[in-house]
Each structure stands twice: as structure tokens, then as C-alpha cells.
C-alpha atoms as a PDB file:
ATOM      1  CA  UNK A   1      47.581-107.932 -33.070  1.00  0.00           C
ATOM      2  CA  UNK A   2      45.858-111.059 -34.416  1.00  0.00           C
ATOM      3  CA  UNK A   3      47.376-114.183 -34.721  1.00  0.00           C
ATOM      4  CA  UNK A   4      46.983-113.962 -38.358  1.00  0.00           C
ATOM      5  CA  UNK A   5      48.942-110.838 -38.351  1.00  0.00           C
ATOM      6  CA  UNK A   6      51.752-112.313 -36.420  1.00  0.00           C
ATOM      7  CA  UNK A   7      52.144-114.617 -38.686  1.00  0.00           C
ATOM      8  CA  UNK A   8      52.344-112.419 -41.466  1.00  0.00           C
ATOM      9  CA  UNK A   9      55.124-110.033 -39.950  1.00  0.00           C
ATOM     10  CA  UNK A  10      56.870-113.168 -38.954  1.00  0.00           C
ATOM     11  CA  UNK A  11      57.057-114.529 -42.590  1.00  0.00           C
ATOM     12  CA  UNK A  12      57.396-110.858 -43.944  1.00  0.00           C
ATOM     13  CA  UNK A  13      60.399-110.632 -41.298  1.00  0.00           C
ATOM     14  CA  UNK A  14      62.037-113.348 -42.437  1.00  0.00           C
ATOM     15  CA  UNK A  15      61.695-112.736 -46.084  1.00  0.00           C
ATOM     16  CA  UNK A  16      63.785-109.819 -45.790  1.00  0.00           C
ATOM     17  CA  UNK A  17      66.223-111.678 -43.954  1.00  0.00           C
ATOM     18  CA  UNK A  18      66.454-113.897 -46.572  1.00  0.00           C
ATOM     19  CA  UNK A  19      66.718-111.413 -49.136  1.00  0.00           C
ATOM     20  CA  UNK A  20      69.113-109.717 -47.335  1.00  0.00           C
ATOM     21  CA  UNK A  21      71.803-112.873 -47.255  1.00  0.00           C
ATOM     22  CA  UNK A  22      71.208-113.386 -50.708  1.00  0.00           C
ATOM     23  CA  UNK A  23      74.541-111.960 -52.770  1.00  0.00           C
ATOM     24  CA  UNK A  24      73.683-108.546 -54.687  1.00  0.00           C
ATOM     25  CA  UNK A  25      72.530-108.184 -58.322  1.00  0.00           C
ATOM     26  CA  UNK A  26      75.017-108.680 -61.226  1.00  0.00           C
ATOM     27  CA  UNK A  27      73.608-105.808 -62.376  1.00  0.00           C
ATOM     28  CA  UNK A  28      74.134-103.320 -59.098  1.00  0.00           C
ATOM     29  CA  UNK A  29      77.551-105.012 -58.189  1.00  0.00           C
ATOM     30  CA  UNK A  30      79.553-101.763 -58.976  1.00  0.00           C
ATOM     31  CA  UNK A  31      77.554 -99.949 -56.310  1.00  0.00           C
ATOM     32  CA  UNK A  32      80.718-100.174 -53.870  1.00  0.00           C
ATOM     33  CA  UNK A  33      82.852 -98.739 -56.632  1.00  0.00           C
ATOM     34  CA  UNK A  34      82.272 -95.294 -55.239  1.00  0.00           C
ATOM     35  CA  UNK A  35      79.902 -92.338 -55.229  1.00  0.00           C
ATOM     36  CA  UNK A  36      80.292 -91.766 -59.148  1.00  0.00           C
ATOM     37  CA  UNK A  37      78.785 -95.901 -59.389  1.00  0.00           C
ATOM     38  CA  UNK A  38      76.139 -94.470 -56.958  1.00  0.00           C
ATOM     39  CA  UNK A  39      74.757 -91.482 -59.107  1.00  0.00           C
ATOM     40  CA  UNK A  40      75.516 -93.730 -62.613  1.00  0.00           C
ATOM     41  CA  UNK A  41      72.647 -96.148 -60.511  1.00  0.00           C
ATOM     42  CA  UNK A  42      70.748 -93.360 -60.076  1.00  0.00           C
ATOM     43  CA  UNK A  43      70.695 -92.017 -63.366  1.00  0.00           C
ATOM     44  CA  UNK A  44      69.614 -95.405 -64.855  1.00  0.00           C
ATOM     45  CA  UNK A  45      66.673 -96.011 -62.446  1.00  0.00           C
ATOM     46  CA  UNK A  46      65.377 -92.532 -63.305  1.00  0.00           C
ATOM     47  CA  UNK A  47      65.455 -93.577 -67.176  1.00  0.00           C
ATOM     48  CA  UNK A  48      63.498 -96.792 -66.421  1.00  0.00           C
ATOM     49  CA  UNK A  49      61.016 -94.797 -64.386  1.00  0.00           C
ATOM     50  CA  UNK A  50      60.656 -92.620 -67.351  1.00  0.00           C
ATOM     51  CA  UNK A  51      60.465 -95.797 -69.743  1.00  0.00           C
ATOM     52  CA  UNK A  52      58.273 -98.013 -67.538  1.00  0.00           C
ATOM     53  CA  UNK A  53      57.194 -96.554 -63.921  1.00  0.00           C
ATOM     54  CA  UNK A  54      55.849-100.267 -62.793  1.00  0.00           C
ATOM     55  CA  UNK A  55      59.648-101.788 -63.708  1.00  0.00           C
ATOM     56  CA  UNK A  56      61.247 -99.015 -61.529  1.00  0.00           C
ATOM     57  CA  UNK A  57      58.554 -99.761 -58.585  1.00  0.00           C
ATOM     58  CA  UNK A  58      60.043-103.728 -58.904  1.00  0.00           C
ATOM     59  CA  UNK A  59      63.827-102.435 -58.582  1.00  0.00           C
ATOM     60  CA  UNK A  60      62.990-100.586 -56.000  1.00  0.00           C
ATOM     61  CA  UNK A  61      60.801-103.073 -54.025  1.00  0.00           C
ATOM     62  CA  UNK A  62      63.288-106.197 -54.886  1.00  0.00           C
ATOM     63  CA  UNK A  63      66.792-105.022 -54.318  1.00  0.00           C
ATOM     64  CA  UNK A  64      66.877-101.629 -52.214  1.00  0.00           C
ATOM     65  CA  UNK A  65      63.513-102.664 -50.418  1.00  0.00           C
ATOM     66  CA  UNK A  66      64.293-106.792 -49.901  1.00  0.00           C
ATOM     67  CA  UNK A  67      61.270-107.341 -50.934  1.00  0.00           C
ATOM     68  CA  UNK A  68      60.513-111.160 -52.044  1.00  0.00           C
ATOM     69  CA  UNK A  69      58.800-111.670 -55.636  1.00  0.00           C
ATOM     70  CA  UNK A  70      55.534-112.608 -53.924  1.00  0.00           C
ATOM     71  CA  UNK A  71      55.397-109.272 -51.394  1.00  0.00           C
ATOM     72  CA  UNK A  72      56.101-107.506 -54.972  1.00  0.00           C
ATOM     73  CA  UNK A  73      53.154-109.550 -56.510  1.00  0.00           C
ATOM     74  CA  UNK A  74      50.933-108.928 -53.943  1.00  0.00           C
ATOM     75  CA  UNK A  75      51.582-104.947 -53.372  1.00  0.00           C
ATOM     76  CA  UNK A  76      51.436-104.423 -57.069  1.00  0.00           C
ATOM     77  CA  UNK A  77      47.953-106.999 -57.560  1.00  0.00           C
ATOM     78  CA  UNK A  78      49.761-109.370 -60.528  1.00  0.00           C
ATOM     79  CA  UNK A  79      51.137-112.978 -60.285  1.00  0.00           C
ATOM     80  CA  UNK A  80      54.566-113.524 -59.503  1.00  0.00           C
ATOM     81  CA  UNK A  81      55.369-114.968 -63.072  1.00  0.00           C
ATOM     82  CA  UNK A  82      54.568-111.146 -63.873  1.00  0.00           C
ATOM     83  CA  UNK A  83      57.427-109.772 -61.182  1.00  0.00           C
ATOM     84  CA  UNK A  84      60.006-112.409 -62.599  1.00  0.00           C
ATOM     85  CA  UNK A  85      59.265-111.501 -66.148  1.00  0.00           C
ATOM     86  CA  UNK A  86      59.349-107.881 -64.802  1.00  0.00           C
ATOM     87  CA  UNK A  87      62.463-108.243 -63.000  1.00  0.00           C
ATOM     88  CA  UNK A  88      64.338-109.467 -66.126  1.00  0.00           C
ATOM     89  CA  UNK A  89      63.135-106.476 -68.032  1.00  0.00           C
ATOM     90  CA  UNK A  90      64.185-103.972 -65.744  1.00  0.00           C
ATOM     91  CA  UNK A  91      67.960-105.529 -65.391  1.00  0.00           C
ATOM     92  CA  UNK A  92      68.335-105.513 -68.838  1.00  0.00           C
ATOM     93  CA  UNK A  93      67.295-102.122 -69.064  1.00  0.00           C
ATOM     94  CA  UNK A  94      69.052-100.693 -66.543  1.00  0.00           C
ATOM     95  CA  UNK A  95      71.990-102.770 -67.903  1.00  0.00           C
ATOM     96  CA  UNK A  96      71.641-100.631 -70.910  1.00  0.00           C
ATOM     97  CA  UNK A  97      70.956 -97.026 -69.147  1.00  0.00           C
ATOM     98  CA  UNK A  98      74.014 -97.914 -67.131  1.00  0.00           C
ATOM     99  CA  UNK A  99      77.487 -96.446 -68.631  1.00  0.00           C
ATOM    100  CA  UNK A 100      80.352 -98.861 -69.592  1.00  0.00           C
ATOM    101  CA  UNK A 101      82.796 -99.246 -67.638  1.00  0.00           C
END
């Protein structure tokens, strides 16, 4: 592996670990509410896919897959302004798809 490489994992490494202190979503806090909170999660992710397929790649990538805004940026080829404006999109969305509790 090249040095540059290292260096990359390294920082890639501890992005996630980063990510992964950082407290959960408002919007996904319910998830330990049960399996029911689980499948309503579900069900609202597969309406954004329907609505906007990019969106659902970011909620994927940011909070089940850790990933930092920049990784996001980078695997998808836009700027991270794109991935924040993105992000907010998709959680209000989502916020909507998801059932009142």
C-alpha cells in the first residue's frame, strides 16, 4: 500500500470514528423504540428513494454508513455544500414519510 493510501484509510478510519461518537439524528431517534420504529424507518427511506434516489444514497451513506459530508461529496462527484443542502432535504422528507407518533 502506498503511503498516500495509508493516509487515506487513516483519515477515512477516523472519520467514521468520529461519526460514530457523534449523537444520532433527531430525525432517526425513535429507532430504539422497537421493531415497529424500525420498519416505520424503513418505509420512509423507501418513499424518498422513490421521490429522489440521490437523497436516499446521502441517508444511507451519512447515518447508517458514517460516512462524513466530504466522503459523500466525493463518492457522489458534487461539493459538499450540495450533501448539506441534500442532507436537509432528505430529513425533512423523511420527517414527513415518517408516521406521528
Amino acid at each position: 500500500m502506498t503511503p498516500e493510501a495509508e493516509e487515506r484509510l487513516s483519515a477515512q478510519i477516523k472519520a467514521r470514528h468520529r461519526a460514530a461518537a457523534r449523537a444520532p439524528s433527531p430525525l432517526l431517534e425513535h429507532l430504539a423504540s422497537g421493531e415497529e420504529a424500525i420498519l416505520d424507518i424503513h418505509k420512509a427511506l423507501l418513499v424518498l428513494e422513490q421521490a429522489d434516489p440521490k437523497l436516499a444514497r446521502v441517508v444511507e451513506m451519512r447515518y447508517f454508513g458514517g460516512y462524513t459530508e466530504a466522503e459523500i461529496a466525493e463518492s457522489l462527484g458534487v461539493t459538499e455544500r450540495t450533501v448539506q443542502r441534500d442532507w436537509t432535504k432528505a430529513r425533512l422528507l423523511m420527517k414527513a414519510a415518517l408516521p406521528k407518533r
